[in-house]
Protein backbone atom coordinates (compact mmCIF):
# COMPACT_ATOMS: atom_id res chain seq x y z
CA UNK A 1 6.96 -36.01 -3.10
CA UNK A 2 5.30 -34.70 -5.88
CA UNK A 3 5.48 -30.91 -6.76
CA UNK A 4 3.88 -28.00 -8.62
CA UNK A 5 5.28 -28.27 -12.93
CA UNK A 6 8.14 -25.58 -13.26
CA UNK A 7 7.17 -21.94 -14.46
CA UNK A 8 3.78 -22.60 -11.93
CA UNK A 9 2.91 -20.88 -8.58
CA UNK A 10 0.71 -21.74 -5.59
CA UNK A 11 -1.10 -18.86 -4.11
CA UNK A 12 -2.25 -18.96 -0.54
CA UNK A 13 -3.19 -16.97 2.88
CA UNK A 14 -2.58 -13.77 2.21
CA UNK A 15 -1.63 -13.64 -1.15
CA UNK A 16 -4.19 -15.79 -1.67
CA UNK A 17 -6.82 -13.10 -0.38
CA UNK A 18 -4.87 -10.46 -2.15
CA UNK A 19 -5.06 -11.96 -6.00
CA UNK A 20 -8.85 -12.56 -4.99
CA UNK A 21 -9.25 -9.31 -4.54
CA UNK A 22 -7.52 -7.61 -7.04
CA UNK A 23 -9.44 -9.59 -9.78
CA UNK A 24 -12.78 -8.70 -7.63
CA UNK A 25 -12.02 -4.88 -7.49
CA UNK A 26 -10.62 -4.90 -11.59
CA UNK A 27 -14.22 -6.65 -12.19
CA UNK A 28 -16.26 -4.60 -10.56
CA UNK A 29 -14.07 -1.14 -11.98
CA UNK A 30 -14.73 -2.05 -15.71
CA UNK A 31 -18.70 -2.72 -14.85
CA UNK A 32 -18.90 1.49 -13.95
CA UNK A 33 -17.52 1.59 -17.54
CA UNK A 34 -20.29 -1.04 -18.87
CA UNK A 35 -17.89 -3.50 -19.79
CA UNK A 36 -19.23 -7.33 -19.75
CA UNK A 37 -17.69 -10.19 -18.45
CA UNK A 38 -16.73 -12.64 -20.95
CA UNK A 39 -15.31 -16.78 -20.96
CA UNK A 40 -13.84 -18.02 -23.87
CA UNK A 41 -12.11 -21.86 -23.78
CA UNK A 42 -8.49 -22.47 -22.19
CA UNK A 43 -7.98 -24.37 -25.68
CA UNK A 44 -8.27 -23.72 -28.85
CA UNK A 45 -7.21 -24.30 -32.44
CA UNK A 46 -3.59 -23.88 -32.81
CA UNK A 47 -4.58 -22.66 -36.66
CA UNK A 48 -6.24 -19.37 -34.22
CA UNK A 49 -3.04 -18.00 -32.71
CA UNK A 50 -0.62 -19.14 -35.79
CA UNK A 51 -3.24 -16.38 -37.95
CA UNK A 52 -4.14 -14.08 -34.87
CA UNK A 53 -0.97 -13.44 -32.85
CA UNK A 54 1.05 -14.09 -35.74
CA UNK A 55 3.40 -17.05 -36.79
CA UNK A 56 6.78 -15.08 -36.31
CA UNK A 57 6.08 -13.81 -33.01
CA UNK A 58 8.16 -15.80 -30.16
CA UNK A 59 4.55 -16.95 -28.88
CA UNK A 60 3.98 -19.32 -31.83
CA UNK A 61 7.53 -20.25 -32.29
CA UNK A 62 8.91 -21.10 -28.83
CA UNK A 63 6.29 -20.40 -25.69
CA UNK A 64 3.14 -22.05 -27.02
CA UNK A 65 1.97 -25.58 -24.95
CA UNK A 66 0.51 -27.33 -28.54
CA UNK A 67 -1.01 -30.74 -28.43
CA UNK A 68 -3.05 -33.33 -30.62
CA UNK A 69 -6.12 -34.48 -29.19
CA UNK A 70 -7.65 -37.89 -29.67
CA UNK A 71 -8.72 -36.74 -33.35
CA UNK A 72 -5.27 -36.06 -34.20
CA UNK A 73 -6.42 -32.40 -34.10
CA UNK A 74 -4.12 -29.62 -33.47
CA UNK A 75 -4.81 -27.79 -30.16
CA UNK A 76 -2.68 -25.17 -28.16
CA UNK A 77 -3.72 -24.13 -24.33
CA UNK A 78 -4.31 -20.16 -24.84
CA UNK A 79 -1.11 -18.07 -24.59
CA UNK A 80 -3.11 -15.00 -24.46
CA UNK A 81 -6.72 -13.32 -24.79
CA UNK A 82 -7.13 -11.28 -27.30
CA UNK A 83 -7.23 -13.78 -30.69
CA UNK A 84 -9.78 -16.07 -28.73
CA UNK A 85 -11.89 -13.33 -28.02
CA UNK A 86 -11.88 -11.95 -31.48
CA UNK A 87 -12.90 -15.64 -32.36
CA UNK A 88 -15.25 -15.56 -30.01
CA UNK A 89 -16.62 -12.13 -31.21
CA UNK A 90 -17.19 -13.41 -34.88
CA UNK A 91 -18.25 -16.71 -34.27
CA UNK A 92 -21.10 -15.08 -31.99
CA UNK A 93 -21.70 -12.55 -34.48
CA UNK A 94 -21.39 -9.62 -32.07
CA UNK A 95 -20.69 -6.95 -34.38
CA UNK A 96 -24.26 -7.10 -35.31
CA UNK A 97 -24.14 -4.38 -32.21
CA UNK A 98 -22.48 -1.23 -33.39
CA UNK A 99 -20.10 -1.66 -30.13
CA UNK A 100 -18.75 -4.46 -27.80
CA UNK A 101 -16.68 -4.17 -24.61
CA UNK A 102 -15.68 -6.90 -22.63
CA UNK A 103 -13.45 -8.07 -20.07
CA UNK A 104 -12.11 -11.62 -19.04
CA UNK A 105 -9.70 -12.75 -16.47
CA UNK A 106 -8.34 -17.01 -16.33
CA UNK A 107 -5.17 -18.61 -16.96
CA UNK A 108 -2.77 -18.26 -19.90
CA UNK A 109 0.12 -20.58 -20.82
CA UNK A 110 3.63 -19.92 -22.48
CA UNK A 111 6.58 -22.17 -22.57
CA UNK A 112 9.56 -19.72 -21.57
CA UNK A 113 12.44 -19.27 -19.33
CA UNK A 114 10.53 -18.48 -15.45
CA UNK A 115 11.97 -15.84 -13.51
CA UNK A 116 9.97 -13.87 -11.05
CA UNK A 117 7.11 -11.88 -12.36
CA UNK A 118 6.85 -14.32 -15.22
CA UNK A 119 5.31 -17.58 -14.90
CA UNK A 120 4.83 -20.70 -17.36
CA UNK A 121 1.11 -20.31 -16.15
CA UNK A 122 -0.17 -16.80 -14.98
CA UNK A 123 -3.88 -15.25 -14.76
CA UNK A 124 -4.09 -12.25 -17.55
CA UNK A 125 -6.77 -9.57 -16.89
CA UNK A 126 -7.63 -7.75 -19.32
CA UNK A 127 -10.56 -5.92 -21.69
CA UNK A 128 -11.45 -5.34 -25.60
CA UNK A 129 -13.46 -2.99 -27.04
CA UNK A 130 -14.54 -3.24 -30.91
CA UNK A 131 -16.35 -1.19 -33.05
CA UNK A 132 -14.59 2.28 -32.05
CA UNK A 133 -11.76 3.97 -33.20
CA UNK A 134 -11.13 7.04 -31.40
CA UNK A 135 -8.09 8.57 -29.89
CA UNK A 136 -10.16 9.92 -26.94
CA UNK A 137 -11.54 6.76 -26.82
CA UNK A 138 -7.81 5.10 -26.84
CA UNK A 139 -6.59 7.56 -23.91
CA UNK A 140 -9.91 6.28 -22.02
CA UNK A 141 -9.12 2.50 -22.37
CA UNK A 142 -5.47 3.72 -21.33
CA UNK A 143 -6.93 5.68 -18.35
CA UNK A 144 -9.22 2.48 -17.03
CA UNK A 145 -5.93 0.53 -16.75
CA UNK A 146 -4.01 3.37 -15.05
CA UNK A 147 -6.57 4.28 -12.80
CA UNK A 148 -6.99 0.71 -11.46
CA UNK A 149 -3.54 -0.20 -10.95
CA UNK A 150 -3.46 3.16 -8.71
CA UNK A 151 -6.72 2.80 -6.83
CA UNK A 152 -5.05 -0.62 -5.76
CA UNK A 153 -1.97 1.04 -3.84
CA UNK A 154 0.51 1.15 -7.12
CA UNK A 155 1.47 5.21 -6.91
CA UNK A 156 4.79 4.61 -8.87
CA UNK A 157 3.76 4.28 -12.70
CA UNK A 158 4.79 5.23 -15.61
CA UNK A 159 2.34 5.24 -18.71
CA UNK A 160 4.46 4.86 -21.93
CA UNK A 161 2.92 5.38 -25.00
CA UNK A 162 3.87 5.29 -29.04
CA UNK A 163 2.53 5.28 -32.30
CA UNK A 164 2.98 2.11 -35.01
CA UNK A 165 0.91 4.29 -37.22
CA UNK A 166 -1.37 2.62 -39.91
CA UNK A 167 -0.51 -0.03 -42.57
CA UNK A 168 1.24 2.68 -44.69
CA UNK A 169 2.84 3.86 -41.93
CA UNK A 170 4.28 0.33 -40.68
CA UNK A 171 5.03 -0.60 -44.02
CA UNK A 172 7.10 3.02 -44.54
CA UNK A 173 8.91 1.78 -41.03
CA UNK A 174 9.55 -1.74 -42.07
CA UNK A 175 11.16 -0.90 -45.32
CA UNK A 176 13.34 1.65 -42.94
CA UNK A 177 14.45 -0.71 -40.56
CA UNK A 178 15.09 -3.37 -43.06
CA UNK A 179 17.91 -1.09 -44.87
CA UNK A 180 18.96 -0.02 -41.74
CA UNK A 181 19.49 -3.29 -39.78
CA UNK A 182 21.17 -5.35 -43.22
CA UNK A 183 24.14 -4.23 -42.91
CA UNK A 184 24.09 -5.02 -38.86
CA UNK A 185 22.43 -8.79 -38.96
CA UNK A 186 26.26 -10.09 -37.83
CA UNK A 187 26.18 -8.01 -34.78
CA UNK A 188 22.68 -9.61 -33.86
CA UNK A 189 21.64 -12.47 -32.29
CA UNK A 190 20.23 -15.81 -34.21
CA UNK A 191 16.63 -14.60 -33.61
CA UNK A 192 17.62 -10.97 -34.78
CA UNK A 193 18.53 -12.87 -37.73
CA UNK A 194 15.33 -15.15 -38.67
CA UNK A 195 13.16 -11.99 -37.80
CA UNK A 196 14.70 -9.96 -40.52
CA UNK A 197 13.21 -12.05 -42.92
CA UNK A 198 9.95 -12.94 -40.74
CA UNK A 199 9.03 -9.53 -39.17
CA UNK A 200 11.44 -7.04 -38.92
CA UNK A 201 9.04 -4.89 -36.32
CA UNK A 202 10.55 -7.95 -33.74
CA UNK A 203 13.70 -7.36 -33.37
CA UNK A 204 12.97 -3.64 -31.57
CA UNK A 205 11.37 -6.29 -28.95
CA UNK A 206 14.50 -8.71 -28.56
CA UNK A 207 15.53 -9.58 -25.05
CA UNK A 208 18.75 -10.54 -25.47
CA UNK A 209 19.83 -7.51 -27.76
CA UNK A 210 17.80 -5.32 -25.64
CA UNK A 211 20.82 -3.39 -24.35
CA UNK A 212 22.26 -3.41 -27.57
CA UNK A 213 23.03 0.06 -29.11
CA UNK A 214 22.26 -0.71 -32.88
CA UNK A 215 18.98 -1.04 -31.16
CA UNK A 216 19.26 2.22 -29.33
CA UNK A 217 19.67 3.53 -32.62
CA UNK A 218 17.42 2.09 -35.05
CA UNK A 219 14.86 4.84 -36.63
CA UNK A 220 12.04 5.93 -35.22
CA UNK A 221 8.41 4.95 -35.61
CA UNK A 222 7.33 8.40 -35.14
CA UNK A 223 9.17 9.83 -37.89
CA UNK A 224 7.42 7.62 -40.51
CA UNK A 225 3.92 7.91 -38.96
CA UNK A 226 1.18 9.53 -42.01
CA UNK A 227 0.01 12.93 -41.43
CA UNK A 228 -3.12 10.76 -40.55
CA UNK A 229 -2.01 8.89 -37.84
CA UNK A 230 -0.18 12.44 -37.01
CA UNK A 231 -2.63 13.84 -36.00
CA UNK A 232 -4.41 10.13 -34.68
CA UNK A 233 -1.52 10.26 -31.84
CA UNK A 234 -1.56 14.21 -31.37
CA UNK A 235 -4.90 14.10 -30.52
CA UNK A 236 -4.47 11.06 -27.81
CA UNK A 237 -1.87 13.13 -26.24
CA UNK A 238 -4.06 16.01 -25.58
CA UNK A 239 -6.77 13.08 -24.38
CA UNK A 240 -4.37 11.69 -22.47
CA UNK A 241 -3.73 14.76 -20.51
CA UNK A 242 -7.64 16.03 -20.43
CA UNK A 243 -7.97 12.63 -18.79
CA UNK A 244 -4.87 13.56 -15.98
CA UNK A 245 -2.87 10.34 -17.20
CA UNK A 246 0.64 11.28 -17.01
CA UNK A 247 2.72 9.69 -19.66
CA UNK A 248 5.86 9.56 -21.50
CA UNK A 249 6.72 9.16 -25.40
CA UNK A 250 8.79 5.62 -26.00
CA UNK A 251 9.54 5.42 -29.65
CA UNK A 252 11.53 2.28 -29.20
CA UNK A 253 8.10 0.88 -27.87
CA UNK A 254 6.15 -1.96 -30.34
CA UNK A 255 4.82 -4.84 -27.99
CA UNK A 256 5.38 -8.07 -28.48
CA UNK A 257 2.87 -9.24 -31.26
CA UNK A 258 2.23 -9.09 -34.39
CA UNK A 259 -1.27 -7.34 -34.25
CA UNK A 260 -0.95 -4.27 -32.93
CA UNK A 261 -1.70 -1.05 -35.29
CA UNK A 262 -1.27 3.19 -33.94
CA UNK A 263 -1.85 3.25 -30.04
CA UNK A 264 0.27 0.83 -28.29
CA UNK A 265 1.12 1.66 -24.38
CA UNK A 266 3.04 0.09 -21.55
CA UNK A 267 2.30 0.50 -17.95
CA UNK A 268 5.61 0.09 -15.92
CA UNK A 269 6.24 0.29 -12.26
CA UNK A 270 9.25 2.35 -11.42
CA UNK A 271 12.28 1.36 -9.08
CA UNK A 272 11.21 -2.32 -8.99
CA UNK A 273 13.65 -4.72 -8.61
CA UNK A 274 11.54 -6.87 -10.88
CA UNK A 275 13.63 -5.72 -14.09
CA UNK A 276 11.39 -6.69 -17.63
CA UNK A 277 8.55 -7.56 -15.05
CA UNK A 278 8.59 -4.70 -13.95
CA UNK A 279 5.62 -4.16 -17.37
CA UNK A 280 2.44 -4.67 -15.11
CA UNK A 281 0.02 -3.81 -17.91
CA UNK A 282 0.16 -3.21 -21.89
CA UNK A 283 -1.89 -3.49 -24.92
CA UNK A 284 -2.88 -1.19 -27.84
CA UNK A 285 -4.67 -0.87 -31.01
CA UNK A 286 -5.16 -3.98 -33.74
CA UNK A 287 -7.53 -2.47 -36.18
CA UNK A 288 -6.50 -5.40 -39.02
CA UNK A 289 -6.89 -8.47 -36.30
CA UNK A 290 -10.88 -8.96 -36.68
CA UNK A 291 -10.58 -8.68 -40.80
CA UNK A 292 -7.64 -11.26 -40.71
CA UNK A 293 -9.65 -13.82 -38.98
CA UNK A 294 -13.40 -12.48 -39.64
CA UNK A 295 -12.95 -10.62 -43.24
CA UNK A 296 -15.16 -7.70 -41.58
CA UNK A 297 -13.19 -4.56 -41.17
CA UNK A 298 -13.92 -3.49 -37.39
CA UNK A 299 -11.89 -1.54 -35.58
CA UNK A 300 -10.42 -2.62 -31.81
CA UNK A 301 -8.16 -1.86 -28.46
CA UNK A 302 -7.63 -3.68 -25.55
CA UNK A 303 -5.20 -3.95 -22.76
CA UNK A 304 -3.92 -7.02 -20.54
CA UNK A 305 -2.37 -7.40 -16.89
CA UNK A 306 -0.64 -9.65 -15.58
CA UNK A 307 -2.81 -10.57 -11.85
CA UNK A 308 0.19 -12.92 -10.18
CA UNK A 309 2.84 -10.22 -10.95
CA UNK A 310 0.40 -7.64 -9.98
CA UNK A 311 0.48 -8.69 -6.55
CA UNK A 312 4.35 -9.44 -6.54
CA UNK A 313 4.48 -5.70 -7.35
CA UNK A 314 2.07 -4.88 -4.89
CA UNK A 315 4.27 -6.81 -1.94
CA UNK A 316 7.32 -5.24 -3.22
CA UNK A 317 5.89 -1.88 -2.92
CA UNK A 318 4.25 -2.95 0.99
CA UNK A 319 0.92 -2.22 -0.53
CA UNK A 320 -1.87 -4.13 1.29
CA UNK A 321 -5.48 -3.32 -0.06
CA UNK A 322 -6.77 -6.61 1.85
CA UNK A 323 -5.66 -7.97 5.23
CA UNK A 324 -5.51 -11.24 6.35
CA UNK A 325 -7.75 -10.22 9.53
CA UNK A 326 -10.14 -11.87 11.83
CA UNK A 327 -13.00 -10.43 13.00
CA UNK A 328 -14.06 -12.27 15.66
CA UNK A 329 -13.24 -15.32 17.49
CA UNK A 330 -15.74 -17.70 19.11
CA UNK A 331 -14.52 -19.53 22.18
CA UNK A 332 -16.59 -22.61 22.72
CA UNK A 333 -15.85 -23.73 26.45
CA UNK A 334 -18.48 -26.38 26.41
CA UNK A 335 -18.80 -27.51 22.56
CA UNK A 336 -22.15 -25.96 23.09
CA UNK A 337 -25.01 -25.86 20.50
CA UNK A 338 -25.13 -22.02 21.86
CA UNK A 339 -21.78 -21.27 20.40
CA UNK A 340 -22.41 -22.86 17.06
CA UNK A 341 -25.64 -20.86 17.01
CA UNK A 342 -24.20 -17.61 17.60
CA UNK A 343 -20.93 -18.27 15.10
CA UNK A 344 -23.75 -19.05 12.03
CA UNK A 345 -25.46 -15.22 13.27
CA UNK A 346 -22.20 -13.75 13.29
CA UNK A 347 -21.35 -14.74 9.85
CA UNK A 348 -24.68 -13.92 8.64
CA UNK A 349 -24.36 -10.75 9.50
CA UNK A 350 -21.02 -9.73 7.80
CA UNK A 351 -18.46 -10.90 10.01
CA UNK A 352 -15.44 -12.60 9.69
CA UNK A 353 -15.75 -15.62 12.26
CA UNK A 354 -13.97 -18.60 13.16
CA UNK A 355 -14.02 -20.92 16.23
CA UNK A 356 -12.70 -24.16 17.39
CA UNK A 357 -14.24 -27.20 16.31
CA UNK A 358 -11.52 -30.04 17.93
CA UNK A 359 -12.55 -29.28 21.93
CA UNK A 360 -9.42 -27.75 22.26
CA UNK A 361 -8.76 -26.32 26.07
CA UNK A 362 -8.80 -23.03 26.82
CA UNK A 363 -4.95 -22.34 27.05
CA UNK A 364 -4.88 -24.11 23.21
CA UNK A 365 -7.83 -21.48 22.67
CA UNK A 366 -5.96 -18.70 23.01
CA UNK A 367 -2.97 -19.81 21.76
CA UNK A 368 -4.44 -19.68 18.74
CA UNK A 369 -6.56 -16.13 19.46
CA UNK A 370 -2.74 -14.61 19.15
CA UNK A 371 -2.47 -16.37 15.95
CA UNK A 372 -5.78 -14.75 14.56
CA UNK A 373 -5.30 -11.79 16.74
CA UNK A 374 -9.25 -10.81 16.24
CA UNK A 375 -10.84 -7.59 17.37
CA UNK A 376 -12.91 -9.21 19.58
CA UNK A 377 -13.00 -12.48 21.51
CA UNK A 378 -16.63 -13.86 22.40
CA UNK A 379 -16.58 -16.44 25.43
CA UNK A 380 -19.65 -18.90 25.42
CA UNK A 381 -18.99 -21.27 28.47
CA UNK A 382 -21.89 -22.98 30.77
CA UNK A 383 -22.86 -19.57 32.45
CA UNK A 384 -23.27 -18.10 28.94
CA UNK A 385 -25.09 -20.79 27.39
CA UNK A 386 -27.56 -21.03 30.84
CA UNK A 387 -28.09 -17.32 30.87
CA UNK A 388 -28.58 -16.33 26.93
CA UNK A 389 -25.83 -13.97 26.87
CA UNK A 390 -21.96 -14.13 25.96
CA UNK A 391 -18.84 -12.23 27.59
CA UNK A 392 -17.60 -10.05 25.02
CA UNK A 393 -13.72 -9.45 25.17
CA UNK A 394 -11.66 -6.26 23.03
CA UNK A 395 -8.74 -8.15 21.86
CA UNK A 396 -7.00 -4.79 22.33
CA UNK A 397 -7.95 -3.45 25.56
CA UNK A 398 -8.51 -6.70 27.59
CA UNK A 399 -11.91 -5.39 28.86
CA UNK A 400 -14.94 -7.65 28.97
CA UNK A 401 -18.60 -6.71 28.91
CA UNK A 402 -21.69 -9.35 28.88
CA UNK A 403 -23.85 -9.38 25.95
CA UNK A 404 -27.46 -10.35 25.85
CA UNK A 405 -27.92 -12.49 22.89
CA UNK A 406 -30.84 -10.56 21.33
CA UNK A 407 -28.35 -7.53 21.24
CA UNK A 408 -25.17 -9.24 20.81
CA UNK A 409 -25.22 -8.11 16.48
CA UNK A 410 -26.39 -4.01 17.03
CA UNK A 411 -23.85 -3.96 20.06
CA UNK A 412 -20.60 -5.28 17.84
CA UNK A 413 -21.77 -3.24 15.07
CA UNK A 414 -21.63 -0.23 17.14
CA UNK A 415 -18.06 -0.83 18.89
């Protein structure tokens, strides 16, 4: 038999419903912020994310699905948003407007080790907003993210938040870690190693020296911030709290790419058994990213989310913000034209139908009634059909009532 690629998931019944509907509800949440809805390709250039995310991030150098099409052109399927929709931004010449906000939702694709919560193709969510740089403006973008993942069941968050300051700033940091983690490279693994040379900002994000305490103890982003950015992340701490996010300082925090400037944030669900996927959100600041691909210096923020281990989280924490529910099921005794009639009126009017369309007996019937377990069970037999009416049954109390057809709609929107 053939099966789904490793590092891929299928999604279906309830789970199904549910990743619908979380990527419904984050949709229409970002339009009460005016944010539009953007699409951007599933391929691009592979020249894009070598420039955009950076070519000494893991992304580029290990997770990225590259390929030559039939022009001998080099083409990688997206491993994230935000460098396609910069591209998309520019090319489009957006910025003519003084600002842009956007959101997009589809599949991205990354070449790494799966483990739950983290997929070889997953669905990112996410937004970015150019042409603003603001730290109240920052703790609102934060506060978007927060409040959806909470207004979809997820009470157990924690908003971490740090400062990578501005080029100065990183530069100052780099030049500090670098004399700091020389004399360590032996204790440090292979990748440690390479990214000493590469990007020294990526070895605070190792996985495999995560635990490691020459990590624990590396310096401190905040303590080589400028008194401008200072004051940048001072400021988004008092927005922060105006805006009733609660949060928490990580200084060991950087993300994992190479673009990010000042604000970066995580959101992470506490208690989950999910360990590093336990991250359901994160993004930040990348003021440089537009003039590295564009040559126009606009400023920019965005965030992403993860959708399939959104709704892992949300099982995990027996959050259900859609059922799987019935509303009502037809019973067609006679394979009646009647039945099918009422069943199209039903749905018309907002309600979650389904009957039987194999002439299935009335035993098989409701057999599968306490499958669907509906709220209400209409029975359309000869009788019914003859006399224009249907026997109405509450799937909860057993009782049955008979239902002219001309009031069949106001009476089961009433009960």
């Amino acid at each position: 038999m053939i099966q789904k690629p490793k590092g891929t998931l299928d999604l279906y019944g309830l789970e199904g419903k549910t990743y619908e509907y979380v990527l419904s509800y984050m949709s229409s949440f970002l339009n009460m912020y005016n944010y539009n809805y953007v699409k951007i390709p599933t391929f691009e250039t592979s020249e894009l994310y070598k420039r955009g995310v950076g070519e000494s991030s893991d992304i580029v150098n290990k997770e990225m699905y590259d390929f030559l099409d039939k022009s001998d052109r080099s083409m990688t399927l997206r491993p994230e948003f935000t460098a396609g929709v910069v591209r998309m931004f520019l090319e489009n010449k957006l910025y003519s407007k003084e600002t842009n906000k956007f959101y997009y939702y589809g599949s991205a694709f990354r070449y790494e080790r799966p483990q739950s919560g983290r997929y070889r193709e997953f669905t990112q969510f996410g937004v970015e907003a150019f042409g603003i740089k603001n730290p109240y403006f920052d703790a609102e973008v934060i506060s978007i993210a927060y409040k959806m993942l909470t207004d979809l069941g997820l009470k157990d968050l924690v908003v971490q938040i740090n400062s990578l300051g501005d080029n100065s700033s990183r530069e100052a940091y780099k030049n500090a870690l670098r004399e700091y983690f020389k004399p360590k490279l032996d204790n440090l693994c292979e990748d440690c190693k390479n990214r000493f040379n590469t990007n020294v900002l990526r070895i605070l994000d190792c996985k495999v020296d995560k635990d490691n305490e020459i990590l624990k103890n590396a310096p401190k982003t905040l303590n080589y911030l400028s008194e401008e950015s200072k004051e940048y992340f001072d400021i988004l701490k008092t927005a922060l709290n105006v805006l009733e996010v609660p949060f928490e300082e990580n200084t060991s925090l950087v993300r994992g790419l190479d673009y990010y400037t000042d604000t970066v944030f995580e959101i992470v669900y506490k208690d989950s058994n999910l360990g590093n996927a336990s991250v359901v959100c994160g993004g930040g600041r990348y003021d440089n990213l537009v003039n590295e691909l564009g040559k126009i210096n606009i400023p920019a923020i965005g965030f992403s989310i993860g959708v399939e281990r959104l709704v892992l989280l949300l099982n995990e924490a027996n959050v259900k913000p859609i059922d799987n529910k019935v509303d009502i099921y037809v019973m067609n005794l006679g394979q009646d034209k009647y039945a099918y009639e009422i069943v199209d009126m039903l749905r018309n009017s907002g309600f979650i139908t389904e009957t039987d369309y194999l002439n299935k007996s009335m035993k098989a019937q409701f057999k599968l009634v306490d499958d669907l377990n509906p709220d209400y069970i209409l029975i359309i037999g000869e009788d019914e059909a003859k006399g224009n009416y249907v026997t109405v049954k509450d799937n909860l109390t057993k009782e049955n009532k008979k239902v002219e057809f001309d009031e069949l709609i106001e009476y089961l929107s009433m009960i």
